[in-house]
Protein backbone atom coordinates (compact mmCIF):
# COMPACT_ATOMS: atom_id res chain seq x y z
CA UNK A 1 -3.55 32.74 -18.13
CA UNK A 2 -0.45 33.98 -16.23
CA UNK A 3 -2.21 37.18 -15.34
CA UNK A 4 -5.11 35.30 -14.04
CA UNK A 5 -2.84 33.24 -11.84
CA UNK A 6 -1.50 36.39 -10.08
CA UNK A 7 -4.96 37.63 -9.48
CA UNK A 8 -6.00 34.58 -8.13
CA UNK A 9 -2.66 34.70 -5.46
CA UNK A 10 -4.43 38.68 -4.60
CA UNK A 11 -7.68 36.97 -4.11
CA UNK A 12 -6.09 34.78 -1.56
CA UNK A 13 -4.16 37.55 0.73
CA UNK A 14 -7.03 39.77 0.83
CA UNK A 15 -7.37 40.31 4.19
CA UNK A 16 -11.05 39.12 4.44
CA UNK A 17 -10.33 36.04 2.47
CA UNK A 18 -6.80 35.64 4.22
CA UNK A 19 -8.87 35.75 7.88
CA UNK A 20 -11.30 32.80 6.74
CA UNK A 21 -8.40 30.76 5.72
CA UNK A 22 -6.75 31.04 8.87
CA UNK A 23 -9.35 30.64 10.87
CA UNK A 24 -10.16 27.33 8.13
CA UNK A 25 -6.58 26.35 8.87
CA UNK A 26 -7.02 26.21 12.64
CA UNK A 27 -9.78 24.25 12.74
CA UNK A 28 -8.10 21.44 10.41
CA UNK A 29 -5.04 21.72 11.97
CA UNK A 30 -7.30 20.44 15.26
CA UNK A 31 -9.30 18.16 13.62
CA UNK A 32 -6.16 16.13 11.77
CA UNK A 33 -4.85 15.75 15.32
CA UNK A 34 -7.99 14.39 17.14
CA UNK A 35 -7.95 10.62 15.88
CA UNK A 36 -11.21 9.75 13.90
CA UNK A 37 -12.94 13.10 13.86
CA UNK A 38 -12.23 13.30 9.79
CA UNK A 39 -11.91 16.10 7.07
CA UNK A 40 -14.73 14.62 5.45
CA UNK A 41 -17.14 14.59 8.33
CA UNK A 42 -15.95 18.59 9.43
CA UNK A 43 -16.03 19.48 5.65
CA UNK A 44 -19.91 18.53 6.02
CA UNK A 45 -20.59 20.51 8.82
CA UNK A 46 -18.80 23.90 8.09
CA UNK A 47 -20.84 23.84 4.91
CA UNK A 48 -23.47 25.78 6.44
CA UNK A 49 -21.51 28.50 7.62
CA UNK A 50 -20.54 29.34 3.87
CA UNK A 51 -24.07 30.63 2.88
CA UNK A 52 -23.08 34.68 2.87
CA UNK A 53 -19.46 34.15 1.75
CA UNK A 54 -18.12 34.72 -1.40
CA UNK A 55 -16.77 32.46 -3.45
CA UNK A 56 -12.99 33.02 -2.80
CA UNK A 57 -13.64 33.55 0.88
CA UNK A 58 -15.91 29.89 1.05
CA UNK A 59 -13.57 27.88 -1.18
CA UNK A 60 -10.27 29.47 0.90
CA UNK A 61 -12.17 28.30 4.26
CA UNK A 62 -13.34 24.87 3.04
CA UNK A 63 -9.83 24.23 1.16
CA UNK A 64 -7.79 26.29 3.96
CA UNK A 65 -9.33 23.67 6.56
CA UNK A 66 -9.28 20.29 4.19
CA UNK A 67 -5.62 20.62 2.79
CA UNK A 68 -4.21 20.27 6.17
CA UNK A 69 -6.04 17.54 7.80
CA UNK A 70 -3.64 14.93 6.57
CA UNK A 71 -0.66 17.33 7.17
CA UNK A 72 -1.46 17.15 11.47
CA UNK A 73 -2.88 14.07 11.53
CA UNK A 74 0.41 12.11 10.99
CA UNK A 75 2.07 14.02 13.61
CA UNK A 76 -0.41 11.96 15.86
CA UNK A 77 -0.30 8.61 13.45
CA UNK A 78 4.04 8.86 14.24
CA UNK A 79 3.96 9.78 18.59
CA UNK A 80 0.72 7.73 19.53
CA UNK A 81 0.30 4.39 16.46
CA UNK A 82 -2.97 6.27 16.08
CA UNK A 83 -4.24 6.87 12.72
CA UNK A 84 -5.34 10.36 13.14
CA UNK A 85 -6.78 10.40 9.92
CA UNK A 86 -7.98 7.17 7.60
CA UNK A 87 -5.56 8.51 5.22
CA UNK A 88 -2.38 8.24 7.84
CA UNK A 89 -2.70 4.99 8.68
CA UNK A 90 0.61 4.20 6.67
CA UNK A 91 2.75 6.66 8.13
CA UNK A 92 1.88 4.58 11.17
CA UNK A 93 4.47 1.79 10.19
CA UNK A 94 7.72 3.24 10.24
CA UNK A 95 6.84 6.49 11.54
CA UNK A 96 5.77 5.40 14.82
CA UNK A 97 8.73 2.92 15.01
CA UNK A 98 11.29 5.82 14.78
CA UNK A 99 8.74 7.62 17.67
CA UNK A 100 9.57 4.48 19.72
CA UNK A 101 13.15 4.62 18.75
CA UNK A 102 13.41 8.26 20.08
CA UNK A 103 13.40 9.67 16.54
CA UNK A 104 9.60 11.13 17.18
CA UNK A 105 11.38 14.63 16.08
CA UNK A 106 13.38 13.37 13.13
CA UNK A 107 9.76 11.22 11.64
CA UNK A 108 7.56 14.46 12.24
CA UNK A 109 10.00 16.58 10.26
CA UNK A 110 10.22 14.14 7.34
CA UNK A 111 6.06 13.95 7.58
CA UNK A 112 5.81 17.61 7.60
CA UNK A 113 8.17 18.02 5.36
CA UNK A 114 7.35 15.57 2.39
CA UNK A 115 3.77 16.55 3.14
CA UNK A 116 4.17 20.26 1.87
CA UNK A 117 5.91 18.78 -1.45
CA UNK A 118 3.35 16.89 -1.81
CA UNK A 119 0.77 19.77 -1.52
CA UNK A 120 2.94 21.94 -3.27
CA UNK A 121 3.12 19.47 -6.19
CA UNK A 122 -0.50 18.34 -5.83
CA UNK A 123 -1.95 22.31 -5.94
CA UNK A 124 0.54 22.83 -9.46
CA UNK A 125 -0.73 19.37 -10.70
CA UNK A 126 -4.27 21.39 -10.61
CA UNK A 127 -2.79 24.56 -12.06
CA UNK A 128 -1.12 22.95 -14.97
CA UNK A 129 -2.82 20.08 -15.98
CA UNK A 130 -7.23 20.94 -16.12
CA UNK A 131 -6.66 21.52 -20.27
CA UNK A 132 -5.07 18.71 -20.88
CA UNK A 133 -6.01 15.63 -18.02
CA UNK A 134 -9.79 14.81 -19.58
CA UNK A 135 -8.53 12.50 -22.23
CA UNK A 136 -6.34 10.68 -19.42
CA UNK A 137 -10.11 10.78 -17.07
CA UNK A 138 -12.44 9.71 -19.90
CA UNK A 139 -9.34 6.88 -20.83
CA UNK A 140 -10.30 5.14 -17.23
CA UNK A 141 -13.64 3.57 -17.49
CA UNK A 142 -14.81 0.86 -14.73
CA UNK A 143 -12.59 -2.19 -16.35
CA UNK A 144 -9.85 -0.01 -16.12
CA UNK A 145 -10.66 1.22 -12.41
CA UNK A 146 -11.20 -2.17 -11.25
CA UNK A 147 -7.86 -3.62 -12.70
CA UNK A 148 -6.65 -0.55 -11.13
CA UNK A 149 -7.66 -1.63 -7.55
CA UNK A 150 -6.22 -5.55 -8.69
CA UNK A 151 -2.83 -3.25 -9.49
CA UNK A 152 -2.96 -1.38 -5.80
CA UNK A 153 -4.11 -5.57 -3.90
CA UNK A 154 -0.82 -6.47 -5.93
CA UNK A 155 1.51 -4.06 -3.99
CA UNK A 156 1.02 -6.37 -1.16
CA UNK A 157 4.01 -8.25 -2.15
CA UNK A 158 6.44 -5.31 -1.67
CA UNK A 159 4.34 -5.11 1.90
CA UNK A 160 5.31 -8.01 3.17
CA UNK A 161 9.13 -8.93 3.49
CA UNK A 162 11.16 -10.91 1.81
CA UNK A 163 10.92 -14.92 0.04
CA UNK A 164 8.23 -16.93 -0.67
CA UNK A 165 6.74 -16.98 2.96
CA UNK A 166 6.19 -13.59 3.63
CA UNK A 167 5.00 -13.02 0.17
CA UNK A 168 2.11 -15.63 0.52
CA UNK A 169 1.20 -14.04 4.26
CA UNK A 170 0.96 -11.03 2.59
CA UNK A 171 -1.70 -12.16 -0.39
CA UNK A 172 -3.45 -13.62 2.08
CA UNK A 173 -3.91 -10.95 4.52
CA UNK A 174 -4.67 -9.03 1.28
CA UNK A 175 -7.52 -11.45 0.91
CA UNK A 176 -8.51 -11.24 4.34
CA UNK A 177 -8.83 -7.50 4.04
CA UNK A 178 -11.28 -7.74 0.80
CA UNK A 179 -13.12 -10.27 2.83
CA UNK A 180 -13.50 -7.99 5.59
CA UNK A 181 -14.79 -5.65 2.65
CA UNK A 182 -17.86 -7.93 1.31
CA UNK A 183 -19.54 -7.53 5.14
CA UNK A 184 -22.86 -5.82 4.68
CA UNK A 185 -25.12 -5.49 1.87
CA UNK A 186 -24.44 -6.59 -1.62
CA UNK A 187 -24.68 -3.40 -3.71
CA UNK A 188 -26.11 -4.97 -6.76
CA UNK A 189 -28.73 -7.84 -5.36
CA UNK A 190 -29.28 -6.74 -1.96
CA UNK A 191 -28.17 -9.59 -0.53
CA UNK A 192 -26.83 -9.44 3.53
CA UNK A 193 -23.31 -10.70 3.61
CA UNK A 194 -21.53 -11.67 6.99
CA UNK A 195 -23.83 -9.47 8.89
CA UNK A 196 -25.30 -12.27 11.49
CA UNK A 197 -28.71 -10.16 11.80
CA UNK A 198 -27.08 -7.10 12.83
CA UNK A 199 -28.40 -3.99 11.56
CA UNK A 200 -25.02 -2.12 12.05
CA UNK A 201 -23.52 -4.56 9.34
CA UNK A 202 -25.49 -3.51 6.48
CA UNK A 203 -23.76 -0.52 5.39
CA UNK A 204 -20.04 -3.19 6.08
CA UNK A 205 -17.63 -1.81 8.73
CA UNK A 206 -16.27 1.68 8.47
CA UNK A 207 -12.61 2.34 8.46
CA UNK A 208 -11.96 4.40 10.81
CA UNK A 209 -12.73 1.88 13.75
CA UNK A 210 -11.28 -0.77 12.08
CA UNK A 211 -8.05 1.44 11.42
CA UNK A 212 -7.99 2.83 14.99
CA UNK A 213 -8.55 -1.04 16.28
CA UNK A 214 -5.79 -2.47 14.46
CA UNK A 215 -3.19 0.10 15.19
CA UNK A 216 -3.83 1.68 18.10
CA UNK A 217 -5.43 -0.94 20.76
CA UNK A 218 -1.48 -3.39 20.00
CA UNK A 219 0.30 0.01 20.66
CA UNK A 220 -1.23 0.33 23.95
CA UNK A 221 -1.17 -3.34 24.77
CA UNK A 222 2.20 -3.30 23.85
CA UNK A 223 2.95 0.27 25.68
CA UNK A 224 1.09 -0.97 29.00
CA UNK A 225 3.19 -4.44 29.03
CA UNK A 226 6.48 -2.63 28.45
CA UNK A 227 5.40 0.06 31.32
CA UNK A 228 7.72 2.80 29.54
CA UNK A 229 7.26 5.98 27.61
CA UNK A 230 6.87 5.60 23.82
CA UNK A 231 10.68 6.60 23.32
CA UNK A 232 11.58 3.82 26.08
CA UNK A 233 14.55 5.05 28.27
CA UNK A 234 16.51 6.96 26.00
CA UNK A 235 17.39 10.79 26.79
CA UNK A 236 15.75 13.20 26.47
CA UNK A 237 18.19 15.13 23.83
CA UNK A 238 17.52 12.55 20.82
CA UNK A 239 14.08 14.10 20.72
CA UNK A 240 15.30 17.34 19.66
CA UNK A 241 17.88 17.00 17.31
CA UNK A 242 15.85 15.01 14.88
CA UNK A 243 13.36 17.68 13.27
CA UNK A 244 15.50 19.41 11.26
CA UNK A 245 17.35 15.84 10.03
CA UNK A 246 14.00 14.78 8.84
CA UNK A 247 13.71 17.73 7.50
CA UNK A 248 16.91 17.43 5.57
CA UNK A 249 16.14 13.48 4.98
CA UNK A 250 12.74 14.87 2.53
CA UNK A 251 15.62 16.55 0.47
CA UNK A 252 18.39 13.73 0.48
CA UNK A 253 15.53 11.35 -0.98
CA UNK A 254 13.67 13.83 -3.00
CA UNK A 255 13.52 11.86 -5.82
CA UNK A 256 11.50 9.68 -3.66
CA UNK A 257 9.17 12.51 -2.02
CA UNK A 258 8.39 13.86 -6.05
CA UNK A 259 7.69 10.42 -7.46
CA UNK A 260 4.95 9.87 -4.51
CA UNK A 261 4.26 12.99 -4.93
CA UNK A 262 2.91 11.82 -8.64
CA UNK A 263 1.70 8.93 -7.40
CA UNK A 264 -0.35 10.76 -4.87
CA UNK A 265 -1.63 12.94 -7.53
CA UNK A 266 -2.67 10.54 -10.00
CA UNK A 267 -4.59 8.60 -8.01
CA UNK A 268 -6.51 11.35 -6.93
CA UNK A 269 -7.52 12.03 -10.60
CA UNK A 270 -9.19 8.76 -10.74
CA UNK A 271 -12.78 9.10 -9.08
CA UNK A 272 -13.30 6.89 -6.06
CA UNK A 273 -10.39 5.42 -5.55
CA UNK A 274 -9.22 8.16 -2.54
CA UNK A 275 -6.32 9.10 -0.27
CA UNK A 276 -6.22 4.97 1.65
CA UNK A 277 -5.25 4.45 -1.69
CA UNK A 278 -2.28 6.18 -2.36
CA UNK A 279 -0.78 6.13 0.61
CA UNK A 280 -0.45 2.28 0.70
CA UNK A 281 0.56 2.50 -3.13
CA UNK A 282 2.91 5.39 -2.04
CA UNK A 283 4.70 3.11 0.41
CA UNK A 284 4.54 0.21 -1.42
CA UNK A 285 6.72 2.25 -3.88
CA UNK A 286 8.75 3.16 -0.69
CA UNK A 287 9.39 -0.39 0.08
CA UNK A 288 10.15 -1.36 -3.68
CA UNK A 289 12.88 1.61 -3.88
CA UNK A 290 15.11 -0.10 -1.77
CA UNK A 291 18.25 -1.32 -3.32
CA UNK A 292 18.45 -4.89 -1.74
CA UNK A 293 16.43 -7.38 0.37
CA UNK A 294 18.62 -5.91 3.60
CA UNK A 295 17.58 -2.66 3.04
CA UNK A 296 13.93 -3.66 2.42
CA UNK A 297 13.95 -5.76 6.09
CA UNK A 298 13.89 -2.05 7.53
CA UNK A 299 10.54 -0.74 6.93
CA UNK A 300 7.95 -1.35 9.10
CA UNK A 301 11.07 -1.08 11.68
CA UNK A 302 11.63 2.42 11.46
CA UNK A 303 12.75 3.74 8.00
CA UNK A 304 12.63 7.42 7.22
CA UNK A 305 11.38 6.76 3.23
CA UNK A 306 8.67 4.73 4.84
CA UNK A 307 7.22 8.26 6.29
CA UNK A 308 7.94 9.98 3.70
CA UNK A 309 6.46 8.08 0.77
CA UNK A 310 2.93 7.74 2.59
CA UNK A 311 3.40 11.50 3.46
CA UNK A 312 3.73 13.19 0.65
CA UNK A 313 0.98 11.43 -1.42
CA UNK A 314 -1.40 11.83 1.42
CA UNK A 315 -1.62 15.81 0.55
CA UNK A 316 -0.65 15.41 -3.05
CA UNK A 317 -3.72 13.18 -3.94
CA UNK A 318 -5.97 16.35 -2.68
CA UNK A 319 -4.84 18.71 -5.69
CA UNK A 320 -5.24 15.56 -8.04
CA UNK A 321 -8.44 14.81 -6.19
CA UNK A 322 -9.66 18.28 -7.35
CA UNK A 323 -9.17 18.01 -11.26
CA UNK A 324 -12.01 16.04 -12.15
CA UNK A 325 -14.21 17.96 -9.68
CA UNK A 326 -13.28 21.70 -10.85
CA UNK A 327 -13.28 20.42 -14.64
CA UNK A 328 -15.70 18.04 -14.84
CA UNK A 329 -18.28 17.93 -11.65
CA UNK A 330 -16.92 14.08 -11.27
CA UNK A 331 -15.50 14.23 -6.80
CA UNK A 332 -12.44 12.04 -7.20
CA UNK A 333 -12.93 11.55 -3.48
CA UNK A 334 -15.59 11.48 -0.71
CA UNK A 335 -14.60 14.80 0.54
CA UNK A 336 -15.00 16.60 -2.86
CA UNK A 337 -18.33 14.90 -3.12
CA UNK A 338 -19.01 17.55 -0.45
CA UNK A 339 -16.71 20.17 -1.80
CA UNK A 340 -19.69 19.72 -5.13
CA UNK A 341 -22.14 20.54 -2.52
CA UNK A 342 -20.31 24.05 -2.16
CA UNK A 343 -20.07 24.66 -5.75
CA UNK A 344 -23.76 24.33 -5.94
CA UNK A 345 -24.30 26.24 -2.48
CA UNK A 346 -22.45 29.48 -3.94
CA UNK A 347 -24.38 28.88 -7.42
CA UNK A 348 -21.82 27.95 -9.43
CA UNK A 349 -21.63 24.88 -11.77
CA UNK A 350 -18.18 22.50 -12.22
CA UNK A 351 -17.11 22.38 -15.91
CA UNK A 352 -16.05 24.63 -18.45
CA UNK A 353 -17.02 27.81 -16.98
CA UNK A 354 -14.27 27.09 -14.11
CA UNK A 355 -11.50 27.19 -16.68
CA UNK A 356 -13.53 30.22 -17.97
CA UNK A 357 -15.76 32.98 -16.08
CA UNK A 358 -14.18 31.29 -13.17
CA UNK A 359 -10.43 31.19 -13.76
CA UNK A 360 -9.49 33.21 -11.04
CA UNK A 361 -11.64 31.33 -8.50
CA UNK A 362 -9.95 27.95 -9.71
CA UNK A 363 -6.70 29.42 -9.19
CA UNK A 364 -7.38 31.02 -6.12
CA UNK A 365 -8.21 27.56 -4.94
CA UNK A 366 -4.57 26.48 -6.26
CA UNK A 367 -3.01 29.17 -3.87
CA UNK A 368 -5.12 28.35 -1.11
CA UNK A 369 -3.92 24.86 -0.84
CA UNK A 370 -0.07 26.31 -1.94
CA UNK A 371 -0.59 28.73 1.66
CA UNK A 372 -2.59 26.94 3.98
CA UNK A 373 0.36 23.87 3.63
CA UNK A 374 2.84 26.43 4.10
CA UNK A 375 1.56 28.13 7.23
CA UNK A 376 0.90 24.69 8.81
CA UNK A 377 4.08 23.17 8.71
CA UNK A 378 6.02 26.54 9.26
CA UNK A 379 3.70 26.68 12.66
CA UNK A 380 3.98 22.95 13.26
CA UNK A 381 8.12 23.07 13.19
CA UNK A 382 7.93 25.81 15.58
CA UNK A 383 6.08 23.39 17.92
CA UNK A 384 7.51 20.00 16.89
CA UNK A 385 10.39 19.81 19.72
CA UNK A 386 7.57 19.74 22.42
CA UNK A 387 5.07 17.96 20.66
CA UNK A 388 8.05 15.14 20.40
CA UNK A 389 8.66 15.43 23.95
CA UNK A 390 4.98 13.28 24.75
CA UNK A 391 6.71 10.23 23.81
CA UNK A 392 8.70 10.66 26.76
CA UNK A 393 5.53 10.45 29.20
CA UNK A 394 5.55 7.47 31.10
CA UNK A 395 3.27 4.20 29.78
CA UNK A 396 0.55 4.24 32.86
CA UNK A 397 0.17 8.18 33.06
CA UNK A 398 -0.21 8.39 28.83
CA UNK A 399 -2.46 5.03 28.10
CA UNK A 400 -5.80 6.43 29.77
CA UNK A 401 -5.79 9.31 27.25
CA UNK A 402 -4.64 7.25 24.01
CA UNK A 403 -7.33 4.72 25.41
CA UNK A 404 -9.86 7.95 25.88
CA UNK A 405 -9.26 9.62 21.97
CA UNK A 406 -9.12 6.09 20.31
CA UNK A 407 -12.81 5.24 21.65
CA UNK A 408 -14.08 8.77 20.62
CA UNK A 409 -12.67 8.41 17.28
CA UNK A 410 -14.41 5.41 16.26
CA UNK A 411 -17.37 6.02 17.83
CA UNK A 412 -17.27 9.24 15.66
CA UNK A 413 -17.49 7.97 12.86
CA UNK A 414 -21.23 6.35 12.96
CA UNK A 415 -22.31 7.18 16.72
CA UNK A 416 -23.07 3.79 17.38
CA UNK A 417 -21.82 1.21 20.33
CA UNK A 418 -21.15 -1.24 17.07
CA UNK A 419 -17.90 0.85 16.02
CA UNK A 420 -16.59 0.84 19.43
CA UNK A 421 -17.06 -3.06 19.41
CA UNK A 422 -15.39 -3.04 15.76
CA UNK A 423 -12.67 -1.22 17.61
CA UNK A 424 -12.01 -3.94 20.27
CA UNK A 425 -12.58 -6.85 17.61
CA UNK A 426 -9.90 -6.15 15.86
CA UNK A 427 -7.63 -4.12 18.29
CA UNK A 428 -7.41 -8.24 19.38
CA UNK A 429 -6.92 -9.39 15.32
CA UNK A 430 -3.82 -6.75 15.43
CA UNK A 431 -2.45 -7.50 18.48
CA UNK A 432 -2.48 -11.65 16.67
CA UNK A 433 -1.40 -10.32 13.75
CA UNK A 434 1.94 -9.01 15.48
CA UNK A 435 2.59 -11.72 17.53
CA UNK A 436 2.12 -14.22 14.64
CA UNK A 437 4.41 -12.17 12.41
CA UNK A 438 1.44 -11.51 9.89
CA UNK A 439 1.98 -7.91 7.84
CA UNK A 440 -0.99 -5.73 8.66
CA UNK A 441 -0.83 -3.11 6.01
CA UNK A 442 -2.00 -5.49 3.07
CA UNK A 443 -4.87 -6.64 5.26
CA UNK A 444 -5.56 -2.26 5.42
CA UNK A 445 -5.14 -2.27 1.81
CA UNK A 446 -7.14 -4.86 0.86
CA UNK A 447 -10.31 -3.51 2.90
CA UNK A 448 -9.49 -0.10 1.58
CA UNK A 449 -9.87 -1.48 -2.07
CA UNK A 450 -12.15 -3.90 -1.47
CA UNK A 451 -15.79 -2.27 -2.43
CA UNK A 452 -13.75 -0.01 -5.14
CA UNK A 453 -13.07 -3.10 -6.93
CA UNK A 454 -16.49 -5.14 -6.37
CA UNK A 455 -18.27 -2.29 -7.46
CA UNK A 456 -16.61 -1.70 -10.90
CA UNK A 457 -16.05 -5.76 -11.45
CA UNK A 458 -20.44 -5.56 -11.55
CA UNK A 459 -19.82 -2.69 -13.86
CA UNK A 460 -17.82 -4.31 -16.42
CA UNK A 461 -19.17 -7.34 -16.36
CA UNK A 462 -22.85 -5.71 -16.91
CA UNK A 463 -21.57 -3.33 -19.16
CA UNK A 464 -19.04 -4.92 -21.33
CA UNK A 465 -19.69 -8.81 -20.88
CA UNK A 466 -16.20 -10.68 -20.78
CA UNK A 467 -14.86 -8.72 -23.53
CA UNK A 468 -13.47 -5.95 -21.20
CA UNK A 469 -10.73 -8.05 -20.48
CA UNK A 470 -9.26 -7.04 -24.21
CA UNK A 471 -9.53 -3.72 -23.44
CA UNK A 472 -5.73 -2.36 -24.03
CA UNK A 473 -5.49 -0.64 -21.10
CA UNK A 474 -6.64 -3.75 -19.23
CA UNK A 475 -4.00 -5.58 -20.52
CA UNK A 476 -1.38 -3.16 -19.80
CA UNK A 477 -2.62 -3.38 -16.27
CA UNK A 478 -2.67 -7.14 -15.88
CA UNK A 479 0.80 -7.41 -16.93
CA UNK A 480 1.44 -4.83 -14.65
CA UNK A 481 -0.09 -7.22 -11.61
CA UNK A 482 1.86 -10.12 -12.56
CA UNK A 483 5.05 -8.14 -12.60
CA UNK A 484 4.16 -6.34 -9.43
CA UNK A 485 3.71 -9.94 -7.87
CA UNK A 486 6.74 -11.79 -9.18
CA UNK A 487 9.44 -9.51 -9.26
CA UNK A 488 10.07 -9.85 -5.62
CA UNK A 489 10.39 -13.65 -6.05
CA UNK A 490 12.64 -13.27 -9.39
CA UNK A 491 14.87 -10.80 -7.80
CA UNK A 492 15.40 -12.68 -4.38
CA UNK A 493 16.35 -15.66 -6.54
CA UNK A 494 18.87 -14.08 -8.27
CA UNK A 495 20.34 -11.72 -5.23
CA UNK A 496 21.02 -15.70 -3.90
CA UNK A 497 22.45 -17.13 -6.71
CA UNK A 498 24.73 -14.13 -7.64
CA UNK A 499 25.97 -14.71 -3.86
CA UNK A 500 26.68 -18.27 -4.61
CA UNK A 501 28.53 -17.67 -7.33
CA UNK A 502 30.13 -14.50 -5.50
CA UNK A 503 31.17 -17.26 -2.58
């Protein structure tokens, strides 16, 4: 096994192989940073161009490109509010608000940073744990997936402040968001749902625009009203000196970065659930680390461990994301649904034979993600100080091309006028939603989750009747839900009597 690990590290720096990855690398590098483009969407159409490859050589290109997607695009999620990938939209919160702060350098280098953990710890999470993760895969079933999803709505409460008030905003934009998810066709009857005779509403509204709208279009109101730069009017110095404390920030709250790392990982072993996932269940965690109610009022307002939480499970989920697809032909994600279509493109079937007469392709793929991570953020440090420096651009001179790259990336995502209307609809929602003092991350994570959990509620219910709510794992997971939503309330109660008795 070892010596097949080394080979499959040789495979990787041939030069050949090495060149595709690089030139894989530079294309996702480009495509994290345009907002809305997608992995998914480029992984689909560089599939063609794999046909007389090897292998090594297509899986180091498709990997080389995918693996740092969600690396770039939350360098643009912390300077512009602009999710430049579905799966960044989290980093958004308190990243941006150091950006705006003048801490743009000090956010990217805790992003970057926690990112290559992540990957680092996603890519060995591959290596180490094929043999022994299909008990854990074959444990999850739909009951379990759905309660799963119940688990990820619950988070909301560490989402949304502190007392009983912001906890019942927060359920209720949670609620909001799965309402959001019922628009369009009912998967099992057929039914149209909220779609007002509109064709575009049958296949519900796609994420991106709906990402893009609520984060983006309030930055720029908010950027255009203010009629400053990003970083407001503070010098020009503060940019600089932050990239190599964020750096140093990943390491003071490692413990952090690794355990959201894990979290990252394991949610990419479940199939369908996805990267939106576990980055809101990543920061959730973030939020819930905090040692008192004071400490938890700063996220959202520009706390370091709320980039770095998000960030690090973003690239983590990818090597979790690939277990069940190299060991079992089961894409944990979208993304690796197309990934399958390579496997079958170069003639070779998921399963056994990859932990077989394909070891050293598998573990070539490990290495891949292990290098292309490494090469991107080594390259994107290099650049960071002037990439931070865009926040100092004046309000009127940068809004035309935020404006310009937010319409083109939700009009990517279905090349139809309807997204760009999506995009307006509820760039207006956000812009209420901050004014009113309403969270907008559980609204995110409810629309994210929304379809996951319909679809395996029908399952279980079809499948399994009522009794799948006996299921032991089920239980485990309900308890887990009623913990996850009253702890917040039990421990605010007693932080105020223990200062009563205190005073």
């Amino acid at each position: 096994m070892l010596d097949t690990f080394i080979q499959g590290l040789f495979a990787v720096f041939q030069w050949q192989t090495f060149l595709v990855m690089l030139l894989g690398i530079f294309l996702g590098f480009w495509v994290g940073l345009l907002p809305g483009l997608g992995g998914t969407t480029t992984l689909a159409l560089m599939l063609p161009f794999i046909y007389k490859m090897s292998p090594v050589e297509a899986f180091a290109f498709l990997l080389g490109m995918h693996s740092v997607v969600s690396t770039t695009g939350d360098i643009t999620s912390v300077l512009f509010g602009i999710p430049g990938e579905g799966t960044t939209a989290a980093t958004i919160l308190d990243g941006h608000a150091m950006a705006k702060k003048g801490e743009a350098g000090r956010a990217l280098g805790a992003a970057l940073m926690s990112s290559l953990i992540g990957a680092l710890i996603g890519a060995f999470a591959l290596a180490l744990s094929i043999p022994i993760v299909r008990p854990l895969v074959l444990t999850f079933g739909a009951p379990e997936l759905f309660m799963l999803a119940v688990v990820g709505v619950a988070f909301i409460s560490s989402l949304s402040g502190e007392g009983g008030r912001a906890l019942l905003r927060g359920i209720l934009a949670g609620l909001l968001g799965l309402l959001f998810a019922l628009v369009g066709q009912d998967p099992q009857a057929g039914v149209q749902r909220f779609t007002f005779g509109q064709l575009y509403l049958w296949n519900g509204l796609d994420l991106v625009p709906v990402l893009v709208g609520l984060f983006a279009i309030p930055e720029i109101v908010d950027l255009a009203v203010r009629g400053t730069s990003i970083a407001g009017e503070l010098p020009q110095e503060n940019l600089s000196k932050g990239v190599w404390t964020g750096v140093k920030d990943t390491f003071v709250h490692l413990g952090l970065t690794v355990r959201c790392s894990l979290v990252g990982t394991f949610i990419g072993i479940m199939p369908g659930l996805g990267g939106g996932v576990a980055q809101w269940i990543a920061y959730g965690h973030a939020v819930q680390s905090a040692r008192d109610s004071e400490e938890r009022t700063g996220f959202g307002r520009g706390d370091v461990r709320g980039v770095l939480g998000p960030g690090a499970a973003n690239n983590s989920k990818e090597g979790g994301s690939l277990i069940p697809t190299i060991a079992f032909g089961v894409p944990g994600s979208s993304s690796m649904a197309i990934l399958l279509g390579a496997f079958f493109l170069q003639g070779i079937s998921p399963g056994p034979d990859m932990l077989d007469k394909h070891l050293v392709l598998t573990f070539s793929m490990v290495w891949t993600m292990v290098v292309a991570n490494i090469i991107t953020v080594a390259v994107s440090l290099f650049f960071l100080n002037y990439l931070a420096k865009l926040t100092l651009i004046r309000g009127p001179v940068l809004i035309p091309f935020v404006l310009f790259f937010s319409f083109i990336g939700a009009y990517t995502s279905n090349n139809h006028l309807g997204d760009l209307a999506v995009l307006l609809a509820f760039g207006f929602f956000g812009y209420l939603m901050i004014r009113c003092g309403w969270p907008r991350a559980p609204l995110v994570l409810g629309f994210v989750l929304g379809r996951i959990a319909e679809n395996n509620f029908y399952i279980s219910t079809i499948r399994y009747g009522s009794a799948w709510v006996g299921r032991p794992l089920v239980l485990m997971l309900i308890s887990l839900t009623v913990i996850v939503l009253f702890f917040p309330l039990i421990r605010s109660k007693w932080q105020e009597s223990t200062k009563g008795e205190t005073q």
